[in-house]
N, C-alpha and C. Protein backbone atom coordinates (compact mmCIF):
# COMPACT_ATOMS: atom_id res chain seq x y z
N UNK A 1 -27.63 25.18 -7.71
CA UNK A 1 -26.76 24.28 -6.95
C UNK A 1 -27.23 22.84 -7.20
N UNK A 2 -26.32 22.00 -7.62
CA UNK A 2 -26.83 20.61 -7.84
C UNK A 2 -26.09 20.02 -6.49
N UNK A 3 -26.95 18.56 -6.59
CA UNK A 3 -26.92 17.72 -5.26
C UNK A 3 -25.50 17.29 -4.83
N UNK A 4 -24.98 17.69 -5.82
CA UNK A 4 -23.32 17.05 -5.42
C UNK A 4 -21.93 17.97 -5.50
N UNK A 5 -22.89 19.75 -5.57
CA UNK A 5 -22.06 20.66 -6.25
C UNK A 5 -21.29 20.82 -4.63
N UNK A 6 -21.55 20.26 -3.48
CA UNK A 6 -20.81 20.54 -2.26
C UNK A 6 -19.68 19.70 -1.87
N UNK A 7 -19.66 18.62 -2.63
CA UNK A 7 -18.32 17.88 -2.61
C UNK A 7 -17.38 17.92 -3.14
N UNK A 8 -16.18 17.91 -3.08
CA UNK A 8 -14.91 18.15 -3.48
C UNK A 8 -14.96 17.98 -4.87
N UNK A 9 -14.18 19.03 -5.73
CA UNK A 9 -13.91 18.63 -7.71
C UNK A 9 -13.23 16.95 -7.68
N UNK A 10 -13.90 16.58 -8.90
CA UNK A 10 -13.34 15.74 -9.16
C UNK A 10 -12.03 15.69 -9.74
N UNK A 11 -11.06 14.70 -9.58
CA UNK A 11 -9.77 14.50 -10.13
C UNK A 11 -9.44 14.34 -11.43
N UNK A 12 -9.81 14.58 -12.44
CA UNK A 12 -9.55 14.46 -13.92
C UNK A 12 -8.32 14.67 -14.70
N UNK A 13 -8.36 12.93 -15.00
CA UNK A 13 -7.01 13.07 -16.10
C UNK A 13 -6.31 14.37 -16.67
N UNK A 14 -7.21 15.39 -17.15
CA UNK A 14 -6.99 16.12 -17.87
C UNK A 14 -5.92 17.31 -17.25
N UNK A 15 -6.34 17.35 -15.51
CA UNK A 15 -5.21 17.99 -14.65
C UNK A 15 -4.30 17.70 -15.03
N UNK A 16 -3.66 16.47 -15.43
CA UNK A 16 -2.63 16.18 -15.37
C UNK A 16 -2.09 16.21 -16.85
N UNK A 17 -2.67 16.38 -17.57
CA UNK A 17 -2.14 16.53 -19.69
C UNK A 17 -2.07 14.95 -19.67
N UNK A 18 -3.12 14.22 -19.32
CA UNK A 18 -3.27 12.91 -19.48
C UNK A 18 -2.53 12.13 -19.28
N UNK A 19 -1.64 12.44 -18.45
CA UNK A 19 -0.13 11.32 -18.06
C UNK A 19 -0.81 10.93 -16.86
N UNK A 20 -1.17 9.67 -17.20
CA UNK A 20 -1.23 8.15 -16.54
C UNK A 20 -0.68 7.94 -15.18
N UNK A 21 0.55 8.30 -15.01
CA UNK A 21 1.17 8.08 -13.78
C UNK A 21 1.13 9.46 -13.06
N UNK A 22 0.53 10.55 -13.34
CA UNK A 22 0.83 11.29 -12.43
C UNK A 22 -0.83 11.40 -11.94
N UNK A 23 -1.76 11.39 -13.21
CA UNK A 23 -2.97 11.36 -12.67
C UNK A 23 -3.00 10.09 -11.34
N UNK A 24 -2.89 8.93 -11.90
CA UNK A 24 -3.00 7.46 -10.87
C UNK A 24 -2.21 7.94 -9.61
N UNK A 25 -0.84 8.41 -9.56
CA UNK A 25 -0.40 8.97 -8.45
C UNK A 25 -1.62 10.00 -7.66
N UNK A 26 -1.66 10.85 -8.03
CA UNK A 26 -2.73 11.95 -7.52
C UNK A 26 -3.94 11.55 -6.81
N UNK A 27 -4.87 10.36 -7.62
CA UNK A 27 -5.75 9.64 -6.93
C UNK A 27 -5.24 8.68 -6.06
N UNK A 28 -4.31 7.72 -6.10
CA UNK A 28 -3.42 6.98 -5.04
C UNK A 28 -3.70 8.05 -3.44
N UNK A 29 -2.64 9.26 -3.81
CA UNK A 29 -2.38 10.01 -2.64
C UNK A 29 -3.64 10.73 -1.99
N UNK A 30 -4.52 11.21 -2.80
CA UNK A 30 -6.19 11.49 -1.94
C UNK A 30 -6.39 10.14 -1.17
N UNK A 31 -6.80 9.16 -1.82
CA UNK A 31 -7.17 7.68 -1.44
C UNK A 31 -6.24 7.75 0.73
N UNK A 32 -5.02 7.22 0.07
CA UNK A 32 -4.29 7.32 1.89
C UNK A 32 -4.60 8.27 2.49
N UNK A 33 -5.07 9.46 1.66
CA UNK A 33 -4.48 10.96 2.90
C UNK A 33 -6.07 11.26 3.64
N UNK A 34 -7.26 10.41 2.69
CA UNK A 34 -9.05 10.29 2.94
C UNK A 34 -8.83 9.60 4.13
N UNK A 35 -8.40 8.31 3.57
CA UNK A 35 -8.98 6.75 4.14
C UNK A 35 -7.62 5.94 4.68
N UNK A 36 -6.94 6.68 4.56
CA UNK A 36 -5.66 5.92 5.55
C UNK A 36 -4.95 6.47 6.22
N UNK A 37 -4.56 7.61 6.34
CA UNK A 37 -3.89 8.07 7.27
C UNK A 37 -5.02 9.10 8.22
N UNK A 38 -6.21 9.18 7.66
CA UNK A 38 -7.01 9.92 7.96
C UNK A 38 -8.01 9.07 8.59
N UNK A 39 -8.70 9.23 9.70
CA UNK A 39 -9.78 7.84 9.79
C UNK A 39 -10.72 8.52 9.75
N UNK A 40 -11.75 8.37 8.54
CA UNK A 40 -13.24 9.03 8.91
C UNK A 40 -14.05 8.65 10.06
N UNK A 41 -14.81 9.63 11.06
CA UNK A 41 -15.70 8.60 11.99
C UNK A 41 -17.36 8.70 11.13
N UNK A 42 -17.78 7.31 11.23
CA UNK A 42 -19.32 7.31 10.57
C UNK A 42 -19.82 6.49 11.88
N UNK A 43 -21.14 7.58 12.59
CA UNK A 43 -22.11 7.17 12.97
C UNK A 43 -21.80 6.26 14.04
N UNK A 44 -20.53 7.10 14.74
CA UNK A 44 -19.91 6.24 15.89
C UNK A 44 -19.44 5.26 15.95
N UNK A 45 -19.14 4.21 14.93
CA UNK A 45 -18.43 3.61 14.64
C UNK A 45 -17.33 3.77 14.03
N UNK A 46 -16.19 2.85 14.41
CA UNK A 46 -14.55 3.03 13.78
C UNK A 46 -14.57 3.06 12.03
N UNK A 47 -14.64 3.42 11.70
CA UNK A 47 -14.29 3.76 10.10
C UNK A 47 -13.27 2.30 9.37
N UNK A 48 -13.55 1.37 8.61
CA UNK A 48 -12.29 0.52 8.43
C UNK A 48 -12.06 -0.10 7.04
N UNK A 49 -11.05 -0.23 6.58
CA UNK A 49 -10.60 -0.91 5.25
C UNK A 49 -9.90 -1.87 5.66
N UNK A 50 -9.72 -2.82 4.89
CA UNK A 50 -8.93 -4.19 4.78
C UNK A 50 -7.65 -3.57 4.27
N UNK A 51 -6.51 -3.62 5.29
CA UNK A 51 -5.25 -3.32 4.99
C UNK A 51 -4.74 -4.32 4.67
N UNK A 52 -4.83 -5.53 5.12
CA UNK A 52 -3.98 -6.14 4.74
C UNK A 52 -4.14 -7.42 3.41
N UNK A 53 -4.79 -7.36 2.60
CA UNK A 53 -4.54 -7.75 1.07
C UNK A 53 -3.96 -6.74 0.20
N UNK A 54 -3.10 -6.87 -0.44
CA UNK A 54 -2.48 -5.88 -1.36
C UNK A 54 -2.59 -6.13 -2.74
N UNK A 55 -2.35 -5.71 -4.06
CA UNK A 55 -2.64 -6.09 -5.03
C UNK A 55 -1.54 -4.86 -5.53
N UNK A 56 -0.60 -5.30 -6.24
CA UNK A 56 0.13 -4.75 -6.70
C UNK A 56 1.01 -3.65 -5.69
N UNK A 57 0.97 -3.92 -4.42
CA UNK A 57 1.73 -2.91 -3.50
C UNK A 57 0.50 -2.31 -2.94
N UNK A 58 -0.84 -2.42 -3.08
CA UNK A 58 -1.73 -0.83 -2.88
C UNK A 58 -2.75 -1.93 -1.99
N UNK A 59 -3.70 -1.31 -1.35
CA UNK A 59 -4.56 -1.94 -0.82
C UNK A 59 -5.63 -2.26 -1.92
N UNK A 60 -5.85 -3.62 -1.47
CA UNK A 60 -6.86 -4.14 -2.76
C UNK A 60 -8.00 -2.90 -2.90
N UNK A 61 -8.65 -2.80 -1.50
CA UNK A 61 -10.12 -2.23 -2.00
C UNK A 61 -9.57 -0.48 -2.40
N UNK A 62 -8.28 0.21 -2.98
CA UNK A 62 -8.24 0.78 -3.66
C UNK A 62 -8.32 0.36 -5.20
N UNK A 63 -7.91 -0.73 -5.52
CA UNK A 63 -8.46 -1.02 -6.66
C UNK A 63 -9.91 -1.57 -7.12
N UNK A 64 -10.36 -1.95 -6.04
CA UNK A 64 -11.97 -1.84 -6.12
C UNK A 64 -12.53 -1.15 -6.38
N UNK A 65 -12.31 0.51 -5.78
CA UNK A 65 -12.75 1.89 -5.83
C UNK A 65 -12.72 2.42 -7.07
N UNK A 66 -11.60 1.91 -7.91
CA UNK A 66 -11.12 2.78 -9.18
C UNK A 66 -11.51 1.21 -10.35
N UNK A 67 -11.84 0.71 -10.28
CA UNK A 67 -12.26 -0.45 -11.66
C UNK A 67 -13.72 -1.20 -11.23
N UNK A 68 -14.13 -1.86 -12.34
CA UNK A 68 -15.58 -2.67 -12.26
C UNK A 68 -15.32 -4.18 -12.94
N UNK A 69 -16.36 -4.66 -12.16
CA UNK A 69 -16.25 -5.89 -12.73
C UNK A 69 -16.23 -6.87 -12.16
N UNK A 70 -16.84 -8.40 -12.35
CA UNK A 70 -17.63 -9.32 -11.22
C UNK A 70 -16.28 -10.25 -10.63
N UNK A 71 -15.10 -9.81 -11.89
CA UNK A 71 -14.06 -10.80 -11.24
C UNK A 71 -12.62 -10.57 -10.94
N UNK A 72 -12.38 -10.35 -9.39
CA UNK A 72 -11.35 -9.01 -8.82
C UNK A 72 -10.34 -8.56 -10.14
N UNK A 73 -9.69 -10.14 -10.71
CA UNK A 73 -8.69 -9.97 -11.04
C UNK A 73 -8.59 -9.51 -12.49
N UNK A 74 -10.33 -9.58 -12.60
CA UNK A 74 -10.11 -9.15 -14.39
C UNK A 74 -11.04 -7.92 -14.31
N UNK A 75 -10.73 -6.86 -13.54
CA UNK A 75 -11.58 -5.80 -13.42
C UNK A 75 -10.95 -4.51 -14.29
N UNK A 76 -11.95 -3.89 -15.05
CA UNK A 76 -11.53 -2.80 -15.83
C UNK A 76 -11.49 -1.29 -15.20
N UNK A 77 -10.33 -0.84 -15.54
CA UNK A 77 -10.40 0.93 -14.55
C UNK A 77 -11.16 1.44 -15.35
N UNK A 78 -11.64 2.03 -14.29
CA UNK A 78 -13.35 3.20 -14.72
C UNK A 78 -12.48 4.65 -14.27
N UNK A 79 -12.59 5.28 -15.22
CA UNK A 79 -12.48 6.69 -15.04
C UNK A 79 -12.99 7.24 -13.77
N UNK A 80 -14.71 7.08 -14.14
CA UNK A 80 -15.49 8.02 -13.14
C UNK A 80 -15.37 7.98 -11.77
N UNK A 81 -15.19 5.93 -11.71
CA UNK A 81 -14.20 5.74 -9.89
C UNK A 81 -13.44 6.57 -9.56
N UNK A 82 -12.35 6.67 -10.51
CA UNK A 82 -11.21 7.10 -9.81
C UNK A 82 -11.05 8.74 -9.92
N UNK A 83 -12.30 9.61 -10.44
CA UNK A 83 -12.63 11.17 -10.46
C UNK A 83 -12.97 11.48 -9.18
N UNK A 84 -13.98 10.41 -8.95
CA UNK A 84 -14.73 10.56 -7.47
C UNK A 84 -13.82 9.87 -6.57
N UNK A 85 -13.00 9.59 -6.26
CA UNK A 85 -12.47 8.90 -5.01
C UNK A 85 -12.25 9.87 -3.95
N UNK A 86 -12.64 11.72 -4.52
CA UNK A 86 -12.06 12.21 -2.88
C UNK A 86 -14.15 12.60 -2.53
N UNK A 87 -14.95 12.02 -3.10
CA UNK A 87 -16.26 11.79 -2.70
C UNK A 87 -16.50 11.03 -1.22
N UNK A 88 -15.45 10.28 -1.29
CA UNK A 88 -16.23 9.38 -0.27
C UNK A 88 -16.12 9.57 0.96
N UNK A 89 -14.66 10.25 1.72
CA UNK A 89 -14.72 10.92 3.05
C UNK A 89 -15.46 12.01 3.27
N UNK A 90 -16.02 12.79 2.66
CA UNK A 90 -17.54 14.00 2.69
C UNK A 90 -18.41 13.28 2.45
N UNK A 91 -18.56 12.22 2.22
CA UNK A 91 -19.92 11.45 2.31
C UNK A 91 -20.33 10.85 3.49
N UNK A 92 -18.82 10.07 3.77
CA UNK A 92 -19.48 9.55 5.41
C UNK A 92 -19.15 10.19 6.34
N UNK A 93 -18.31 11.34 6.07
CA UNK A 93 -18.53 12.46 7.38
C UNK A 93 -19.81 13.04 7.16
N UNK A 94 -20.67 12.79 6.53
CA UNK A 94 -22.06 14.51 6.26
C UNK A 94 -22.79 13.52 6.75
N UNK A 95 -22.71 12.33 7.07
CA UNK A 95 -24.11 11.23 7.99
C UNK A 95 -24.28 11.90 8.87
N UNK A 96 -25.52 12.64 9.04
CA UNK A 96 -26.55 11.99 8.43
C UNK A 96 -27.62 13.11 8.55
N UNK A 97 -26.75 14.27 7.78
CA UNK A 97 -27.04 15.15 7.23
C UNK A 97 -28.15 15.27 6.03
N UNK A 98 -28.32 16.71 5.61
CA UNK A 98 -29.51 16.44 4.60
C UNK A 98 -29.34 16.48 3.55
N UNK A 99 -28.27 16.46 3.25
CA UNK A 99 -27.19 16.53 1.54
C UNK A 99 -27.22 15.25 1.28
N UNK A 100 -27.46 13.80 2.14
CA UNK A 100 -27.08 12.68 1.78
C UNK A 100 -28.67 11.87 1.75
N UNK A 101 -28.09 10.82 1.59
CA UNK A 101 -29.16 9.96 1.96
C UNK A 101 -28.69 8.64 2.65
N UNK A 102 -28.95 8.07 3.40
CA UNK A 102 -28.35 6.56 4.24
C UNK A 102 -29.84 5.83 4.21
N UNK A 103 -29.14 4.38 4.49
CA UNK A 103 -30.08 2.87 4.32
C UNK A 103 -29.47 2.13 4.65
N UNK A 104 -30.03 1.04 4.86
CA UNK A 104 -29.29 -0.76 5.00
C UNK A 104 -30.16 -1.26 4.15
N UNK A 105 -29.34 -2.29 3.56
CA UNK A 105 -29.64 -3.33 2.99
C UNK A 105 -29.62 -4.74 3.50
N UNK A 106 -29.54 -5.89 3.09
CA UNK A 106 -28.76 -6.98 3.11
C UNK A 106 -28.28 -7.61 1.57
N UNK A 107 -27.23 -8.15 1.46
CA UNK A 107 -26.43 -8.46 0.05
C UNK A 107 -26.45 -10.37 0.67
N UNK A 108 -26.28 -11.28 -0.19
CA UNK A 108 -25.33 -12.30 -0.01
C UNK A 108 -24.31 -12.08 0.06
N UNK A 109 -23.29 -12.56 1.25
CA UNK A 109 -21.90 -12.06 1.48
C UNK A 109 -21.05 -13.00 0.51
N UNK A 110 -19.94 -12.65 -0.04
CA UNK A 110 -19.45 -12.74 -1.05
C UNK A 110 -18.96 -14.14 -1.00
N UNK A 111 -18.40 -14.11 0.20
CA UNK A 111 -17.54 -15.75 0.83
C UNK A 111 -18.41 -16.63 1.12
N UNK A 112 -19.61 -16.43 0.74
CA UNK A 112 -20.10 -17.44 0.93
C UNK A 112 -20.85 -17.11 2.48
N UNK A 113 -22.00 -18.18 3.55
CA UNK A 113 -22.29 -17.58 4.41
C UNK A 113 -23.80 -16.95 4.42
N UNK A 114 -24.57 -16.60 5.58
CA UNK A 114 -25.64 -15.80 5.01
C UNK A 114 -25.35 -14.46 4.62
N UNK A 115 -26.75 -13.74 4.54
CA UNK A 115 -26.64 -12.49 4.35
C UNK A 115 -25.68 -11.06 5.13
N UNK A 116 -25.67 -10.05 4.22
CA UNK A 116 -24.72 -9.28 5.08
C UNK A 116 -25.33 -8.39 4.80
N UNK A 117 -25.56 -7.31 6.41
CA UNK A 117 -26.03 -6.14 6.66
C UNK A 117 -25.23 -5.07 5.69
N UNK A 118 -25.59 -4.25 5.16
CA UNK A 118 -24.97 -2.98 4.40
C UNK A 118 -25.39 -1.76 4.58
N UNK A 119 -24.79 -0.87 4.28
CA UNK A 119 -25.08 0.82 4.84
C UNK A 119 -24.45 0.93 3.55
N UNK A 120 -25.67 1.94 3.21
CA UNK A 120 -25.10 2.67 1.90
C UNK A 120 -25.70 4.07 1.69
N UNK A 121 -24.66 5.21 1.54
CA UNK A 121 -24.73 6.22 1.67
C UNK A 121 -24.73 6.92 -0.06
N UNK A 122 -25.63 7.91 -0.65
CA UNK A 122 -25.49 8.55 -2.11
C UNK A 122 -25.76 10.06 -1.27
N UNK A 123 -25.33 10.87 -2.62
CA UNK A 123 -25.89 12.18 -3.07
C UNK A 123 -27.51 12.29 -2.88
N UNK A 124 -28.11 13.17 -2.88
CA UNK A 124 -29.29 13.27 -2.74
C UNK A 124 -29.97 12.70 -4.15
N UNK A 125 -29.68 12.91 -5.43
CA UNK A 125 -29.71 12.71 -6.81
C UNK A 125 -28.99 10.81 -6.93
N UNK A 126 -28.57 10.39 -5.94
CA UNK A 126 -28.05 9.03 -6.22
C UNK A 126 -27.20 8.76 -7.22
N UNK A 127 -26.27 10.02 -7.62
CA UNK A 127 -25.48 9.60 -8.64
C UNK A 127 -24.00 9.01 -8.40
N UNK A 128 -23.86 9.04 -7.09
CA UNK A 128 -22.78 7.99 -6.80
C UNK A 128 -23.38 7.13 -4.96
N UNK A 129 -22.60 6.19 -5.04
CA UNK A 129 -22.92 5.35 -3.25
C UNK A 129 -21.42 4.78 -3.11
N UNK A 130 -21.47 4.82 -1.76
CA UNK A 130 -20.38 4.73 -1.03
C UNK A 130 -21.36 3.13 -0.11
N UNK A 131 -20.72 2.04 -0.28
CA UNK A 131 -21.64 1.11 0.48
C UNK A 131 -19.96 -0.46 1.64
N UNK A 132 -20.99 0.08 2.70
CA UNK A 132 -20.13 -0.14 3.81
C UNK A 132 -21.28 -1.87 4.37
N UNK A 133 -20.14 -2.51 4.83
CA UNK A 133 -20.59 -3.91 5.60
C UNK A 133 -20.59 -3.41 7.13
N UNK A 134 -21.75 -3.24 7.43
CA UNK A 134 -22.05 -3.41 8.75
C UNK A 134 -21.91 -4.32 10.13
N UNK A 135 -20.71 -3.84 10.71
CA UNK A 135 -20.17 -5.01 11.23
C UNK A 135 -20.63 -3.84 12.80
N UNK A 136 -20.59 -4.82 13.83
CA UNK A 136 -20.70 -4.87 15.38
C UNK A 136 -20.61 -3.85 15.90
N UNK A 137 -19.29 -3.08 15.70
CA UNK A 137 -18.56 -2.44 16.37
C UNK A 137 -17.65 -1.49 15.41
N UNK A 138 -17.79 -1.47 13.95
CA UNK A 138 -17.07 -1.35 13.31
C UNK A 138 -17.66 -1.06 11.78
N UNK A 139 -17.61 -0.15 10.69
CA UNK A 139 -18.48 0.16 9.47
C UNK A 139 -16.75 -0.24 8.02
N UNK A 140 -16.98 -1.36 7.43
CA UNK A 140 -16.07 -1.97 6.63
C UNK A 140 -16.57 -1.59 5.41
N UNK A 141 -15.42 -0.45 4.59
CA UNK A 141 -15.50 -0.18 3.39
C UNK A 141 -15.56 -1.30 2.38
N UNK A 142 -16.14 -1.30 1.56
CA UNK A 142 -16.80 -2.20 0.65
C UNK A 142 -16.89 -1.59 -0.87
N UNK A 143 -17.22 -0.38 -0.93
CA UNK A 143 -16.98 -0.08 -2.37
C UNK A 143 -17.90 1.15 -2.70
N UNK A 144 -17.66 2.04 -3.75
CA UNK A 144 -18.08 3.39 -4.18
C UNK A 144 -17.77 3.76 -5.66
N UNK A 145 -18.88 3.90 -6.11
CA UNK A 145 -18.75 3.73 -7.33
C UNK A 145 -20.10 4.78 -7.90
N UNK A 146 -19.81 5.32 -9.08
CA UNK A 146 -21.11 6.23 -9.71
C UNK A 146 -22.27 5.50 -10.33
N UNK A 147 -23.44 5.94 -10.05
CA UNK A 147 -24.29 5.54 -10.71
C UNK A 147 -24.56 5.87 -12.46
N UNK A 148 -24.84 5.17 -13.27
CA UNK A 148 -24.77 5.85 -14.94
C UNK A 148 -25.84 6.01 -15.08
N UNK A 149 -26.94 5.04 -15.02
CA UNK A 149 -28.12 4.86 -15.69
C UNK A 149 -29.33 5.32 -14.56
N UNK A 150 -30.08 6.27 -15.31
CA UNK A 150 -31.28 6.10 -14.92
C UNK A 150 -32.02 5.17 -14.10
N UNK A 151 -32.17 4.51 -14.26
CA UNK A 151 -32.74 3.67 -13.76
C UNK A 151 -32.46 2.91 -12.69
N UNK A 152 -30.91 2.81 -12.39
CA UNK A 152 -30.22 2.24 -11.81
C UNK A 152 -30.40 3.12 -10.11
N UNK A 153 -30.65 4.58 -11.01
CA UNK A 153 -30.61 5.68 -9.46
C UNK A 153 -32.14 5.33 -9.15
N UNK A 154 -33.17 5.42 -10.26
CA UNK A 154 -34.50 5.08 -9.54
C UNK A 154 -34.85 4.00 -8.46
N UNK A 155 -34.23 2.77 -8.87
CA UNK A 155 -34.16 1.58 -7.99
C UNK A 155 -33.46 1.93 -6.46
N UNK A 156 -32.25 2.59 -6.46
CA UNK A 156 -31.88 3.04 -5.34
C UNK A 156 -32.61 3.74 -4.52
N UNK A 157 -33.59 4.81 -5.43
CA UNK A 157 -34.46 6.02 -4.46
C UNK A 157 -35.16 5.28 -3.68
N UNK A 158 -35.84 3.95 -4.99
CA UNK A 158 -36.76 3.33 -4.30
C UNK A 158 -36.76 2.61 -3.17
N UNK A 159 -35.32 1.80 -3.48
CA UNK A 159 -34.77 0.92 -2.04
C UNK A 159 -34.79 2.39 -0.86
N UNK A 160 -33.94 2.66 -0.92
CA UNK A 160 -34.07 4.28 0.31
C UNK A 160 -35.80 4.33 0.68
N UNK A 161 -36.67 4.54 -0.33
CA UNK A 161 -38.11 4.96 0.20
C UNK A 161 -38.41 4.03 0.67
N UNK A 162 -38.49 2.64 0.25
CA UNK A 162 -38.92 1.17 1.11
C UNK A 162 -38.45 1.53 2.32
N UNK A 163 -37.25 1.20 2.78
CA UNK A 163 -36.05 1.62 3.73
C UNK A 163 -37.33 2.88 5.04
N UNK A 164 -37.42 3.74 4.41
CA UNK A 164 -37.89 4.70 5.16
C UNK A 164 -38.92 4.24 5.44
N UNK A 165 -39.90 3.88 4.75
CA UNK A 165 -41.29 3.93 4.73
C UNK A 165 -41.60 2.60 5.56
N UNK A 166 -40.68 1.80 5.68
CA UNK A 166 -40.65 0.56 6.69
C UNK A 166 -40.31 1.27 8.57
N UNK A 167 -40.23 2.52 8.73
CA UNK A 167 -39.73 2.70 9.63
C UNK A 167 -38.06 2.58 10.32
N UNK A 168 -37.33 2.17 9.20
CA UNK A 168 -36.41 2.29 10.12
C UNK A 168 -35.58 3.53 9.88
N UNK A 169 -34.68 3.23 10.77
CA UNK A 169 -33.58 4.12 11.35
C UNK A 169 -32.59 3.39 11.85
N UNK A 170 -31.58 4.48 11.73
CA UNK A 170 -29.64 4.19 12.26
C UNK A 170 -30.12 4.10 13.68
C-alpha cells in the first residue's frame, strides 16, 4: 500500500481518448461537486475559495489548481494538477488523521503586506500539498499542486519536522 494508494484515482486524459474538452470538462465538474457545491469542513473552520474572480467563466483558483507559474496570466496547464484535483477534498477531510501530515508556515502575502499564516496539508510521502491561508475564522484555499523532485519533498518533511519538533500544534 503506498501513502496515497487511499485517495481517489486520478483523472487521466487517457479516460477520455485524449479529447481535451471532455477530459477539462470532467476535472471542471469534480472541482464544483469537491469544492463548490460541496463545502469541506477542515479543523472547524468554514472551508473557503474566492468565488468571486473569474477567469474565463471558472473560478480563478480553479485555474490555479490545474497550471504553474509565477505569473497568473501566463501560467502553463500541468497535467499532474489537474489528475489530482479530486485529491484535495480527502485531504482536508482526513485532518488530522495519520495518512496525512499538517503544519503552518508563514509565506510573504502576495499583495503585498506582512507575512501570511499557512496550513499545509501532503500525503505522508509529500508527493502532493494542498496549502490553505489561515484566516480567523475561516481556512482560504490557496493552491495544490504535486511535488516532482526529490528534494523538493525532503525540504517539506523537513519544514513538517521543524514544525513538530518546535512544539506546535493545531
Amino acid at each position: 500500500m503506498t501513502p496515497t494508494s487511499w485517495l481517489p484515482p486520478l483523472i487521466l486524459a487517457e479516460h477520455f481518448d485524449n479529447d481535451w474538452i471532455r477530459f477539462d470538462r470532467a476535472v471542471y465538474d469534480r472541482f464544483l461537486k469537491d469544492l463548490i457545491h460541496s463545502c469541506p469542513q477542515f479543523r472547524l473552520k468554514r472551508f473557503s475559495i474566492n468565488k468571486t474572480h473569474k477567469i474565463d467563466g471558472r473560478e480563478a483558483i480553479f485555474w490555479h489548481l490545474v497550471s504553474e507559474g509565477p505569473i497568473e496570466k501566463d501560467r502553463t496547464m500541468d497535467p499532474r494538477r489537474w489528475e489530482r484535483v479530486p485529491w484535495i477534498k480527502p485531504l482536508i477531510e482526513e485532518f488530522p488523521e495519520a495518512r496525512i501530515r499538517a503544519w503552518t508556515n508563514t509565506r510573504p502575502h502576495k499583495k503585498g503586506g506582512g507575512p501570511e499564516k499557512r496550513i499545509v496539508l501532503a500525503p505522508t510521502d509529500f508527493s502532493y500539498i494542498v496549502v490553505f491561508a489561515d484566516k480567523e475564522t475561516y481556512a482560504l484555499l490557496i493552491s495544490a499542486y504535486a511535488i516532482e523532485y526529490e528534494w523538493r519533498k525532503e525540504k517539506l518533511k523537513r519544514e513538517y519536522q521543524d514544525w513538530k519538533k518546535a512544539g506546535a500544534a493545531f
